[in-house]
Protein backbone atom coordinates (compact mmCIF):
# COMPACT_ATOMS: atom_id res chain seq x y z
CA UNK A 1 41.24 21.88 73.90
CA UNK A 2 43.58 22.73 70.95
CA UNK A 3 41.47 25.96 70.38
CA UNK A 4 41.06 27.03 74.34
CA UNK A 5 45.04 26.77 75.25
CA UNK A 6 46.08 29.57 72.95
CA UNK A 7 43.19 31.91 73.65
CA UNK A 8 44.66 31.72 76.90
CA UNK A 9 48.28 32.39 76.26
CA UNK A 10 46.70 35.86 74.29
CA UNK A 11 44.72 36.66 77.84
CA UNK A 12 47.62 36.39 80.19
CA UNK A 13 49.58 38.59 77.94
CA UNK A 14 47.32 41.18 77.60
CA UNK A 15 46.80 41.15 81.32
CA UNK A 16 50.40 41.72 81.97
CA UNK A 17 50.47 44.18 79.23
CA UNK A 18 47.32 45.97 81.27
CA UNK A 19 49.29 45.27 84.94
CA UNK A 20 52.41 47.18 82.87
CA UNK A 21 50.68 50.22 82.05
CA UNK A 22 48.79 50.80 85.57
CA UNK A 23 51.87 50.64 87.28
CA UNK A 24 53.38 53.38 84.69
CA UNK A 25 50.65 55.55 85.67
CA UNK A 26 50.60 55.46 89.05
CA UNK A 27 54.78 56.51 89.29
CA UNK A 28 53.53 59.13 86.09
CA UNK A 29 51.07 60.65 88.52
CA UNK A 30 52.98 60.26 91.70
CA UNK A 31 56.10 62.36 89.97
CA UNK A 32 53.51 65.07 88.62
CA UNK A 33 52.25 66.01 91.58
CA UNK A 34 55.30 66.04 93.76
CA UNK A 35 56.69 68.71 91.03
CA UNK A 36 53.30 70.41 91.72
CA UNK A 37 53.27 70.65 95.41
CA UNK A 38 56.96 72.08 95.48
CA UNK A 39 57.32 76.15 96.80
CA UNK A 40 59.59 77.91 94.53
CA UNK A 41 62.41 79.47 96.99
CA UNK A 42 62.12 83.36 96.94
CA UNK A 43 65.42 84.76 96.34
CA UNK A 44 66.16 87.78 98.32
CA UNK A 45 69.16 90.28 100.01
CA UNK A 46 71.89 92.14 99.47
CA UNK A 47 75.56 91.97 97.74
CA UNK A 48 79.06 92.89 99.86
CA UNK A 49 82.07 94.02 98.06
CA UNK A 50 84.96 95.07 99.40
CA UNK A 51 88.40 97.17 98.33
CA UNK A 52 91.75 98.82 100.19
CA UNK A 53 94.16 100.97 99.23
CA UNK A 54 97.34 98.70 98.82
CA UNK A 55 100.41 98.52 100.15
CA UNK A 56 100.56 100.58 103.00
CA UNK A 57 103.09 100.83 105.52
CA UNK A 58 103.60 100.61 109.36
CA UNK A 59 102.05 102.96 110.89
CA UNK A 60 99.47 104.14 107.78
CA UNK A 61 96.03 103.87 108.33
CA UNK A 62 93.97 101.68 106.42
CA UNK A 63 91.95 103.25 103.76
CA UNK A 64 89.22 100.83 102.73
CA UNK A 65 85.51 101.19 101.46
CA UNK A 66 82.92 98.44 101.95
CA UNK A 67 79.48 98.69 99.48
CA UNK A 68 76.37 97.03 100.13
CA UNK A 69 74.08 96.54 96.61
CA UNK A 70 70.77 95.53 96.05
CA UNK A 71 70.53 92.07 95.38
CA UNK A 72 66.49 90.26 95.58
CA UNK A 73 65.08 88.98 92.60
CA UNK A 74 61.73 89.55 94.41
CA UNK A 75 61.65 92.86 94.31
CA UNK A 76 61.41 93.38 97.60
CA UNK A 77 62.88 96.13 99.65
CA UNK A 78 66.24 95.46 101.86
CA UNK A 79 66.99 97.26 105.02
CA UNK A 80 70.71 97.46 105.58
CA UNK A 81 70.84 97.25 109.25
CA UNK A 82 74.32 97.59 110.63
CA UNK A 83 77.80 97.97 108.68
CA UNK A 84 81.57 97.21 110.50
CA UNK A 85 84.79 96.02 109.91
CA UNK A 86 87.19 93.17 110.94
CA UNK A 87 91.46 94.11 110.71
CA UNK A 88 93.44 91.10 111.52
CA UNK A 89 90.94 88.75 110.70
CA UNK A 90 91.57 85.02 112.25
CA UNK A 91 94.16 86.80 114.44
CA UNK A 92 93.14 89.43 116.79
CA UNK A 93 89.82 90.45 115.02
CA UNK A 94 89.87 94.10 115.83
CA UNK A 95 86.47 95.46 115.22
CA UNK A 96 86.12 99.19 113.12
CA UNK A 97 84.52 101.04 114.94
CA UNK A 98 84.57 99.28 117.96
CA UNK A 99 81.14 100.20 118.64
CA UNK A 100 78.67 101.26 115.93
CA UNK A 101 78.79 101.71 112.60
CA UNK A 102 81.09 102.57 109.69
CA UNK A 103 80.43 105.91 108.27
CA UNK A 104 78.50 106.34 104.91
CA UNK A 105 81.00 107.54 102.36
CA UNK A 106 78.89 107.64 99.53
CA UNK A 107 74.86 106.15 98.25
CA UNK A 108 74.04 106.01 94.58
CA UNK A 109 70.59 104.57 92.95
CA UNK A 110 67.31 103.93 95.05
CA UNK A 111 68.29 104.00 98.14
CA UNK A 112 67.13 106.37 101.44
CA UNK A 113 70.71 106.40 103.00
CA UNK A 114 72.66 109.56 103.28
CA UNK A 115 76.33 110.53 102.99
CA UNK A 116 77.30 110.79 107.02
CA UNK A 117 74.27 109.50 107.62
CA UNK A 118 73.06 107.06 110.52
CA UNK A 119 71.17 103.13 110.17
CA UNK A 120 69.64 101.67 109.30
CA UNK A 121 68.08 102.43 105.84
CA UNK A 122 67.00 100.95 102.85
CA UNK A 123 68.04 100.28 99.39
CA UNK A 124 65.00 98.64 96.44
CA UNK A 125 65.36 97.81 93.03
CA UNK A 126 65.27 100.28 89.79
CA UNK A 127 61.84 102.38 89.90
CA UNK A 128 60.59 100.54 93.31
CA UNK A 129 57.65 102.13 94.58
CA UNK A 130 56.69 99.16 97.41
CA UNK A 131 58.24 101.32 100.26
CA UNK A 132 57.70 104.80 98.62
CA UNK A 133 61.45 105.29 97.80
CA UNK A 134 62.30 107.69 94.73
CA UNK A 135 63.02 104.85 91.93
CA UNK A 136 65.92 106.15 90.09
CA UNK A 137 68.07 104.72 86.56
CA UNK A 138 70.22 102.28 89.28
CA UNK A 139 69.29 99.69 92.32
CA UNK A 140 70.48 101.15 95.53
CA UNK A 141 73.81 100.64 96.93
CA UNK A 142 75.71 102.39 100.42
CA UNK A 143 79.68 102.61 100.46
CA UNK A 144 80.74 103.08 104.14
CA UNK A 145 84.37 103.79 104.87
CA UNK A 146 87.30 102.74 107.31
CA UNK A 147 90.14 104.55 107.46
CA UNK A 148 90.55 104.56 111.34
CA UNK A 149 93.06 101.34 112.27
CA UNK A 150 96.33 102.28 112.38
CA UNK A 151 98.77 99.26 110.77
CA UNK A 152 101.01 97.95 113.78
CA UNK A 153 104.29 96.06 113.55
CA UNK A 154 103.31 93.38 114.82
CA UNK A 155 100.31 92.63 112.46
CA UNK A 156 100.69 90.07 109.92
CA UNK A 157 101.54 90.64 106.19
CA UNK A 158 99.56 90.95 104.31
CA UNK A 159 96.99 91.96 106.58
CA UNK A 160 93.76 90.12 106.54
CA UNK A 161 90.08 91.66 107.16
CA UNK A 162 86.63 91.54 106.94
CA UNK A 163 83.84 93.02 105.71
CA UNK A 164 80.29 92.92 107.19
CA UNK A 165 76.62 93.73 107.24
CA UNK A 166 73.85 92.73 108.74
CA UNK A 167 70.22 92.88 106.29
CA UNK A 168 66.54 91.96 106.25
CA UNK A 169 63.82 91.67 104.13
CA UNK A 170 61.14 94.02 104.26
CA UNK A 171 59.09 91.43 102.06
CA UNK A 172 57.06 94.14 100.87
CA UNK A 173 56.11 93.01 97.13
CA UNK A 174 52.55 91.52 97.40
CA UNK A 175 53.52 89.22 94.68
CA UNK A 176 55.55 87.10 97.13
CA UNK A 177 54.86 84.63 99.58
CA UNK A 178 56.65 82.79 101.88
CA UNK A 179 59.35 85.70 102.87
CA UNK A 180 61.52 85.34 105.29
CA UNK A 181 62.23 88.72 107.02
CA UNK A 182 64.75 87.15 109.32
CA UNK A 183 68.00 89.32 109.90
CA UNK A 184 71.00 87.87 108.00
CA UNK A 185 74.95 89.04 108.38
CA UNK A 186 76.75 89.09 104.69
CA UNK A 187 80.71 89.00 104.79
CA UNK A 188 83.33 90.16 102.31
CA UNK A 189 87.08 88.74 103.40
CA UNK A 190 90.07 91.02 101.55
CA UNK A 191 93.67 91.62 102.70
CA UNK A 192 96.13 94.87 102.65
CA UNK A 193 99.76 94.13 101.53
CA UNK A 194 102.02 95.81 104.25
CA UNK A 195 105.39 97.13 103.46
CA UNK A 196 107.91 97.00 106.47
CA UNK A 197 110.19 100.00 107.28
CA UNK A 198 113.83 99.42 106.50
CA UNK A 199 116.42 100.51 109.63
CA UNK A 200 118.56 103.08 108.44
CA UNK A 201 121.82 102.31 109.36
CA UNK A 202 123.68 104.50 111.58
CA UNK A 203 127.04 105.80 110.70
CA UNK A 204 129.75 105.57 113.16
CA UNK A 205 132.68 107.65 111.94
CA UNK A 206 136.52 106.78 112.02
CA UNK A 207 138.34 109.32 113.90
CA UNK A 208 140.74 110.58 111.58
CA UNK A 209 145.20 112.19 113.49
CA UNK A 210 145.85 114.86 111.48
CA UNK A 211 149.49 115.43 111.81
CA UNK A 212 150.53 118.69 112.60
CA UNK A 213 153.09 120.15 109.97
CA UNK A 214 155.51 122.97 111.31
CA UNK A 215 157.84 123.84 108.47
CA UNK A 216 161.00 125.53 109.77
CA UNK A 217 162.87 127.37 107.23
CA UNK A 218 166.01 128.81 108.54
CA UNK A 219 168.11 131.52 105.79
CA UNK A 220 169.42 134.60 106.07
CA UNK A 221 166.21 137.68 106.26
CA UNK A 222 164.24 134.62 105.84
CA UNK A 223 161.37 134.77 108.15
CA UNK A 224 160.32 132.02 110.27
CA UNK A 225 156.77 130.31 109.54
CA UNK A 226 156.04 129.09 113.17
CA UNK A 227 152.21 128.47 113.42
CA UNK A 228 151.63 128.46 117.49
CA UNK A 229 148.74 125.42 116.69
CA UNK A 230 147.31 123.95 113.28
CA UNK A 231 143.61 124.39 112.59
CA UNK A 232 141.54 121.25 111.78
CA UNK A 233 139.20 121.97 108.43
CA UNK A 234 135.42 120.81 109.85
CA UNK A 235 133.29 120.57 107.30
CA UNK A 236 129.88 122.25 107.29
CA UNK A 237 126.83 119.06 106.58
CA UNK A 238 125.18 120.88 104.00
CA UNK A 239 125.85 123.95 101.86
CA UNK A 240 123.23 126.71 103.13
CA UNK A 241 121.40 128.91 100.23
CA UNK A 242 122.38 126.88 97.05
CA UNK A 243 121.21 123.82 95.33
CA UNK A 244 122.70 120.46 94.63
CA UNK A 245 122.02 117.80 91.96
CA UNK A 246 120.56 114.39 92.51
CA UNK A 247 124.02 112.64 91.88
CA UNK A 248 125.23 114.38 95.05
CA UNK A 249 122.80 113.31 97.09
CA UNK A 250 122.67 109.81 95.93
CA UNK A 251 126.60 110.28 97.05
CA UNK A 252 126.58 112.15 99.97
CA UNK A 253 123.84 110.75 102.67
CA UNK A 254 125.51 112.06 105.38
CA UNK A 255 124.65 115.39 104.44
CA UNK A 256 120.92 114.67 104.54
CA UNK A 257 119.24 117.11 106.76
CA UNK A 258 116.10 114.73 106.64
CA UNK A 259 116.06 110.88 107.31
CA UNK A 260 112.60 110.47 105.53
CA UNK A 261 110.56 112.24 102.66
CA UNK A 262 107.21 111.84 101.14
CA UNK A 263 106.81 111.24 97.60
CA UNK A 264 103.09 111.57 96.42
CA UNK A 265 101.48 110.34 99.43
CA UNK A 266 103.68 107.44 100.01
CA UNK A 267 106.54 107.70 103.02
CA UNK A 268 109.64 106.35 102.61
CA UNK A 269 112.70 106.02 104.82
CA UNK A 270 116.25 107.13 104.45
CA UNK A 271 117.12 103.81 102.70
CA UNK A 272 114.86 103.35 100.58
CA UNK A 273 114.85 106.91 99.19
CA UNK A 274 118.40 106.11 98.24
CA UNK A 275 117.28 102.68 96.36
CA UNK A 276 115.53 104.81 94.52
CA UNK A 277 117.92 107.02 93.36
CA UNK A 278 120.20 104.31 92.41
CA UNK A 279 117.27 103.06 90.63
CA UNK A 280 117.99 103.16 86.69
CA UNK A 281 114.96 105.04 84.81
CA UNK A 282 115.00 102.15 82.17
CA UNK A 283 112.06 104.01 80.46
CA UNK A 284 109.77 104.65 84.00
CA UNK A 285 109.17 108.31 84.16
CA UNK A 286 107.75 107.51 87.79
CA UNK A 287 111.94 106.64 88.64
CA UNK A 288 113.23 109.70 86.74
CA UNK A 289 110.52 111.89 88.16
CA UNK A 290 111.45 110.58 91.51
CA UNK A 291 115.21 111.48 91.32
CA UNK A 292 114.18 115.05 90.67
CA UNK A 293 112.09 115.39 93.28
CA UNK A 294 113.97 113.96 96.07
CA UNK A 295 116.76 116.01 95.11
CA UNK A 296 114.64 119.18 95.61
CA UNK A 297 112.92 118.57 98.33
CA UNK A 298 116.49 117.74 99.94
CA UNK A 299 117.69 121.29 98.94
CA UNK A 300 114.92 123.68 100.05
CA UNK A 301 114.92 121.14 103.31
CA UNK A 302 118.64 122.85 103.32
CA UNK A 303 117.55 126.09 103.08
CA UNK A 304 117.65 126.88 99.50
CA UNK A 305 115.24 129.30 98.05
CA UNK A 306 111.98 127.72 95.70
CA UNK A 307 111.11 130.30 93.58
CA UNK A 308 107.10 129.92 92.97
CA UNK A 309 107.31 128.15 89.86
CA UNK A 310 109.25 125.19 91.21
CA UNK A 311 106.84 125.04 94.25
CA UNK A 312 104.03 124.35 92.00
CA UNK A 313 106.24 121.60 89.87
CA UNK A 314 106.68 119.92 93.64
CA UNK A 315 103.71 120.20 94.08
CA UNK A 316 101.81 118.69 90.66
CA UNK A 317 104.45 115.95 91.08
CA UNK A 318 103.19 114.98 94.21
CA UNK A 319 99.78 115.30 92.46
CA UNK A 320 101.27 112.61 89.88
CA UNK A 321 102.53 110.26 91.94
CA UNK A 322 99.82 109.92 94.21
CA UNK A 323 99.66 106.61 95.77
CA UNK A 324 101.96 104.71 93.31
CA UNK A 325 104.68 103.04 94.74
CA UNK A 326 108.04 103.59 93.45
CA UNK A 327 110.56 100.94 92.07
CA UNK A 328 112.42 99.21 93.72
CA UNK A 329 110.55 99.47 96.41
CA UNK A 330 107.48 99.43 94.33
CA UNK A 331 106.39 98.17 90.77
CA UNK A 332 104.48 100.99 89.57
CA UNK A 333 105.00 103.41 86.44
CA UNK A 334 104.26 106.18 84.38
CA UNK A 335 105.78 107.11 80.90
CA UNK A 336 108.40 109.48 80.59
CA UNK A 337 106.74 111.83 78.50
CA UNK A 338 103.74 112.27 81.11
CA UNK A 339 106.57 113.70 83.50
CA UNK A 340 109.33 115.35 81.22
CA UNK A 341 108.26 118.91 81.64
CA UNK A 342 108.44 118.49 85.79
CA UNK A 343 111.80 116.75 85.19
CA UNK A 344 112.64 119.62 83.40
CA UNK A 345 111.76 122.52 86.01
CA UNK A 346 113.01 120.24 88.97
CA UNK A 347 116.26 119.92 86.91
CA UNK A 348 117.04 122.61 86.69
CA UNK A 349 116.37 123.76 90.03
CA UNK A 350 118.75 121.53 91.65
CA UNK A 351 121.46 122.06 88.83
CA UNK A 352 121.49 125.76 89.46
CA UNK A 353 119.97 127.42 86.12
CA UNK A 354 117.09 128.36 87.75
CA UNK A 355 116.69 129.32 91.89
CA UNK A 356 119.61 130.38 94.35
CA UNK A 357 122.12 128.54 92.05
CA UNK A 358 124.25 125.36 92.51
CA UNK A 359 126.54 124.94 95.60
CA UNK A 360 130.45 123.91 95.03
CA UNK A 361 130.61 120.36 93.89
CA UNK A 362 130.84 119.62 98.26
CA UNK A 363 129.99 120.95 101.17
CA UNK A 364 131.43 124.47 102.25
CA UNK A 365 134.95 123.89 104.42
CA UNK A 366 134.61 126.03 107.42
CA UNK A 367 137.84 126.52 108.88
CA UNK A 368 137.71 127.46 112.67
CA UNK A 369 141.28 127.50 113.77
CA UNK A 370 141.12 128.18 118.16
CA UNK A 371 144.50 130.01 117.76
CA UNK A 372 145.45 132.66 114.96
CA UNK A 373 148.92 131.55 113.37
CA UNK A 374 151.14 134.36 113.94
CA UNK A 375 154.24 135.02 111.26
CA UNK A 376 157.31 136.45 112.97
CA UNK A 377 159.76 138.41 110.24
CA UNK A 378 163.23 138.95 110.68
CA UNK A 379 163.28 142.57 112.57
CA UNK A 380 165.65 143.99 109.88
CA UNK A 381 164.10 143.57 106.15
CA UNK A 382 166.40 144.67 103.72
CA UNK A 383 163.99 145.37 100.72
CA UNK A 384 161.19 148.16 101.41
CA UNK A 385 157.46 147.46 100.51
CA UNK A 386 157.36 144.22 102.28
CA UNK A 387 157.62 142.78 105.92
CA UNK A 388 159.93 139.93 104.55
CA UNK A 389 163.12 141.11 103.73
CA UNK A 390 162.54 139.64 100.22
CA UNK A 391 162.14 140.91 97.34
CA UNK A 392 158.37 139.98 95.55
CA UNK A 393 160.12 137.42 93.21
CA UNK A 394 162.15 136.18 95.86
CA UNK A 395 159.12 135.77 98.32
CA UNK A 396 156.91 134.32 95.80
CA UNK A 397 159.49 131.50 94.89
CA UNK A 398 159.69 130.93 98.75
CA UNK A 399 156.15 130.48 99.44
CA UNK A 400 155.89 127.72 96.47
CA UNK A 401 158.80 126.00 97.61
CA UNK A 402 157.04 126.23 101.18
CA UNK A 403 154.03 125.14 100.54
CA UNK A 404 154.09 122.94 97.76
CA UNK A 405 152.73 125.48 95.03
């Protein structure tokens, strides 16, 4: 019995041992072939991107470009089926266009669009011959454009919009199974940073009694200075055929004969064009270009000749600036050295050495009197040559003590 009880012991724990390793086999086999029955996904569509000029002001319209890339690891072919645009997105969701499609601004790599071109069309990958398309260095892409929505008031800064396109899946590479050629809509959300106008201030001038001096000199074959009424100087708002330098206009806004100017292809009110010219240059040539060019663009607004040279200076200056915002009320820049030969020719337009020539240091006094001041002389002058009575020294020490000289 001694013998039979551990024999025993050994064959329950080699049937546990055997109970053990079935069971590890069976959750072994069960985990293999659920790995084995899964269907790899097919990946498959198209990328959205999405960029706007920025800022922009009230009343600009938007200038943004939406591309649609190639994007199916596949290889299939993607038909880009419809392409718009969403301004004030989560507000009033104004669709561009409101019917339609965006234009096509621009295709690159294997694709069958065309510039101005209608959808839909497709775009494959590098070298795709599954739908007969050319197979260039690049996978296709389409850039459509929007630059129709003009920027309201009332829309929220920044502005928020929205890309979209709607795609499907040719599922053309034989390779594949399991496509799905359903048509899906792929979204790009962006936002354009507005810049408000600034009011310009209105200027409500002081009237100004000027007394009304009548000197009465009484002596003997002294004639009496009796001015019937005394003219009021009005001064003319701008000098006419002459140029002026930035420092006067900075100093004079009254005399604008503009309330607004374009720099580059950037608008700016009255105000802010004079925040710019009390901007210091502090090393921006963008500022110092600036105050050169408002300053001539204010003159030949005035009526002062541009010879042809400075034409083209206002012109490549515009050219420079482009877009860029100026400080303050922008934070772009340029170095001064990129812009010191413009600030050079616009210089010296407005100071004079080159053009019609520089203007007094203020406006021109026009003096329109309603009635001519008459002199009335003594009837009997005592000295001949003059209408006096005086003699020249005696007249000239008469008229400084009369007037001050």
């Amino acid at each position: 019995m001694k013998r039979i009880l551990p024999s025993l012991k050994i064959y329950r724990v080699s049937l546990i041992l055997c109970v053990v390793a079935f069971a590890l086999f069976l959750f072994s086999s069960q985990k293999t072939s659920s790995v084995d029955a899964a269907v790899s996904p097919v990946l498959h569509g198209a990328t959205i991107a999405k960029g706007c000029t920025s800022p922009k002001f009230v009343g600009d319209a938007i200038d943004c470009l939406i591309q649609v890339g190639y994007n199916d690891a596949a290889g299939d072919t993607i038909s880009v089926d419809e392409a718009w645009d969403i301004q004030d997105f989560g507000g009033d969701n104004v669709r561009v266009p409101a019917s339609g499609n965006l234009p096509i601004a621009s295709v690159s790599g294997n694709t069958t669009c065309v510039v101005a071109g209608t959808l839909p069309c497709l775009i494959g990958p590098s070298g795709s011959v599954l739908s007969g398309l050319p197979g260039t260095a690049l996978n296709g892409s389409v850039t459509f454009s929007e630059n129709t929505y003009t920027i309201a008031a009332n829309d929220p800064k920044p502005l928020p919009d929205q890309g979209n396109a709607k795609v499907h899946d040719l599922c053309d590479n034989p390779n594949t199974s399991g496509c799905d050629q359903s048509q899906n809509t792929i979204q790009f959300t962006s936002q354009t940073t507005i810049i408000s106008p600034t009011p310009t201030a209105t200027n409500t001038p002081t009237p100004t009694n000027t007394p009304t001096n009548t000197p009465t000199p009484t002596s003997t074959n002294t004639p009496t200075n009796t001015p019937t009424n005394t003219p009021t100087p009005s001064p003319s708002p701008t000098p006419v055929g002459c140029t002026l330098t930035q420092g006067y206009w900075k100093n004079h806004q009254d005399n604008w004969p503009v309330n607004s100017l374009t720099l580059g292809t950037v608008s700016y009110t009255k105000q802010q064009l004079l925040d710019i010219l009390n901007q210091p240059v502090k090393g921006n040539g963008l500022v110092d270009l600036a105050h050169q060019l408002i300053a001539a663009k204010l003159n030949a607004a005035t009526g002062g000749s541009v010879p042809a040279s400075v034409q083209t200076a206002i012109t490549n200056a515009d050219t420079l600036i482009g877009s860029k915002v100026i400080p303050p009320v922008g934070t772009d820049s340029v170095s001064t050295s990129s812009v010191s030969s413009l600030v050079s020719t616009l210089d010296a337009y407005n100071s004079g050495t080159t053009g019609p020539g520089h203007c007094s240091d203020g406006p021109v006094i026009v003096v329109s009197p309603s009635v001519t001041p008459t002199l009335t002389p003594s009837p009997t002058p005592s000295v001949v040559g003059n209408t006096f009575g005086l003699s020249f020294g005696q007249l000239k020490q008469y008229l400084k003590s009369l007037f001050g000289l």
